[in-house]
Protein backbone atom coordinates (compact mmCIF):
# COMPACT_ATOMS: atom_id res chain seq x y z
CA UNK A 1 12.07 3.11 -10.89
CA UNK A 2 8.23 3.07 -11.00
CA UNK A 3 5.38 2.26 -9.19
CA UNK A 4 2.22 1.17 -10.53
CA UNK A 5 -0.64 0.70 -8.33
CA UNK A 6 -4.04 -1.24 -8.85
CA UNK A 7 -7.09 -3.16 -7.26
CA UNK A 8 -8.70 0.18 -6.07
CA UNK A 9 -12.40 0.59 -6.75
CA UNK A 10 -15.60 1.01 -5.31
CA UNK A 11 -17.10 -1.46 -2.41
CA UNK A 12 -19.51 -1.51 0.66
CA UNK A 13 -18.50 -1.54 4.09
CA UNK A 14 -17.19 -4.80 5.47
CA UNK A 15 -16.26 -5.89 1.78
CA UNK A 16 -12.58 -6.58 0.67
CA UNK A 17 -10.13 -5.54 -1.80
CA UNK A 18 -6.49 -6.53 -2.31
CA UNK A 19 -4.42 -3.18 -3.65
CA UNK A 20 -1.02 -4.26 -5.65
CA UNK A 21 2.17 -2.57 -6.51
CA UNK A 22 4.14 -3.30 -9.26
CA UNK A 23 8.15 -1.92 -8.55
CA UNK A 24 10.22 -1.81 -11.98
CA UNK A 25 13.46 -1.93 -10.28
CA UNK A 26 16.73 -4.53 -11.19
CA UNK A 27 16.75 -4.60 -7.08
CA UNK A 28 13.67 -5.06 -5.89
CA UNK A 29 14.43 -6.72 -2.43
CA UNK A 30 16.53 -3.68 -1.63
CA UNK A 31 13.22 -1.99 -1.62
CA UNK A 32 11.26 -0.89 1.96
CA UNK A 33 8.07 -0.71 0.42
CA UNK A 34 4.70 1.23 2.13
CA UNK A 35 1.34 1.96 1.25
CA UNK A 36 -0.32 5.54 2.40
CA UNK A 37 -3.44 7.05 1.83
CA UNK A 38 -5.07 10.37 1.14
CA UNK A 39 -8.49 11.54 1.80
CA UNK A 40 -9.98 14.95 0.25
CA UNK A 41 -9.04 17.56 2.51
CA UNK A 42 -6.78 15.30 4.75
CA UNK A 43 -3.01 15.22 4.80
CA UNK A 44 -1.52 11.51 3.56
CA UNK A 45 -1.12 9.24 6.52
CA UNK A 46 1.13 6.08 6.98
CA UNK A 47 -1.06 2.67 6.55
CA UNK A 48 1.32 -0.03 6.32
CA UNK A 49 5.07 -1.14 5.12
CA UNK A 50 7.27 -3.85 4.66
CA UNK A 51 10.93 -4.03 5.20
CA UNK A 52 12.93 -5.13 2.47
CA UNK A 53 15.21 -7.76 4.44
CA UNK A 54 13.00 -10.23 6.65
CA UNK A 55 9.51 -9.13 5.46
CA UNK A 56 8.92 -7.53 8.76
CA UNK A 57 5.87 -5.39 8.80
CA UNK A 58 4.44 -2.10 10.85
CA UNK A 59 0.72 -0.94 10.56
CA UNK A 60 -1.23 1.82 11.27
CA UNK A 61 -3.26 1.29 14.72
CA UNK A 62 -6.50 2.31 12.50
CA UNK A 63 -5.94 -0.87 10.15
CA UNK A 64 -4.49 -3.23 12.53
CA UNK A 65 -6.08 -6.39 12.09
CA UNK A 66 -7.90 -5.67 9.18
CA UNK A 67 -4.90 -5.18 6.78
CA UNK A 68 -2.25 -7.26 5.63
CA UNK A 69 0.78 -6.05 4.06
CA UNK A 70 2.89 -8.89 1.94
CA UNK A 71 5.27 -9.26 -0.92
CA UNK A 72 6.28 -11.24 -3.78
CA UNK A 73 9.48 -10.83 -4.68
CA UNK A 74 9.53 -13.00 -7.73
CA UNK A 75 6.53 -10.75 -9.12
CA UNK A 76 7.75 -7.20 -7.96
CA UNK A 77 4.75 -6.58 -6.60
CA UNK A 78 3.78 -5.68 -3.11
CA UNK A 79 0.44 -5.94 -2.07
CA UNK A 80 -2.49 -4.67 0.38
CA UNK A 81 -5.27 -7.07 1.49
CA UNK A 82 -8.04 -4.67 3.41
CA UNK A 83 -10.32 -6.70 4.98
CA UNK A 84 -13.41 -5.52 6.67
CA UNK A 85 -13.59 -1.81 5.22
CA UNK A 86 -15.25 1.20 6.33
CA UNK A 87 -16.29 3.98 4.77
CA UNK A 88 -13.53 6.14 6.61
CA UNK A 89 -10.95 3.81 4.50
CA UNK A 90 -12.70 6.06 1.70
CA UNK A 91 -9.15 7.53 -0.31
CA UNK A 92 -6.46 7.13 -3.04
CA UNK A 93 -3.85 4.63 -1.98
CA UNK A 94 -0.27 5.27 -2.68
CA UNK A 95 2.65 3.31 -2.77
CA UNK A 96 5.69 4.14 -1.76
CA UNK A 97 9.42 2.55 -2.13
CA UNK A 98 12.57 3.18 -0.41
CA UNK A 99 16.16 2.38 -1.56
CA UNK A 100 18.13 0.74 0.92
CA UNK A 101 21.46 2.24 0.12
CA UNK A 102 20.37 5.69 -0.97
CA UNK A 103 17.55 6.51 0.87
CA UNK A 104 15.61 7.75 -2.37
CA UNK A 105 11.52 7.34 -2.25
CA UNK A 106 9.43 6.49 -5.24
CA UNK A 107 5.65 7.00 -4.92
CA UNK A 108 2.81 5.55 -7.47
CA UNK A 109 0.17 7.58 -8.66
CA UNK A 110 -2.38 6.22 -6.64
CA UNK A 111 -5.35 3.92 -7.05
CA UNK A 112 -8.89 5.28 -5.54
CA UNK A 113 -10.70 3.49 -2.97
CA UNK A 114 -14.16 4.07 -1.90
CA UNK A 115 -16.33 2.50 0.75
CA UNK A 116 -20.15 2.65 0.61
CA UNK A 117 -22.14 3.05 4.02
């Protein structure tokens, strides 16, 4: 299985970006699927997932209502709309999968994010 992020780059504050995440799996909707994010010096924190059943979704109270976390299953690809960004979003984004039956997580290598004051 692997996860291949993109979309990251450099923007101002209050611009956009949409991260993706390609999954090469046979099972994809078996997949929980999450994005987190590291900052230099910081520990990597929770920012969003997606369940694999309904499409239910859970957020992290610092990107509530200005992130959206959605999926298309007939692309393999889960993605990240930030909306409204600030230079604290500032960090590399990683994805992160889950296998339903076995509990095994998959991470990406990350796409970089920066947000100009």
């Amino acid at each position: 299985v692997q996860l291949v992020e993109s979309g990251g780059g450099l923007v101002q504050a209050g611009d956009s970006l949409r991260l993706s995440c390609t999954i090469s799996a046979r099972d994809f909707r078996t997949y929980a699927v999450g994005w987190f994010r590291q900052a230099p010096g910081k520990d990597r924190e929770f920012v969003a997932a997606i369940s694999y059943s309904d499409g239910s979704t859970n957020y992290a109270d610092f990107v509530k209502g200005r992130f959206t976390i959605s999926k298309d299953n007939a692309k393999n690809t889960v993605y990240l709309q930030m909306n409204s960004l600030k230079p604290e979003d500032t960090a590399v984004y990683y994805c992160n999968a889950l296998q339903r039956f076995t509990a095994l997580p998959y991470w990406g290598k990350g796409t970089q994010v920066t947000v100009s004051s």
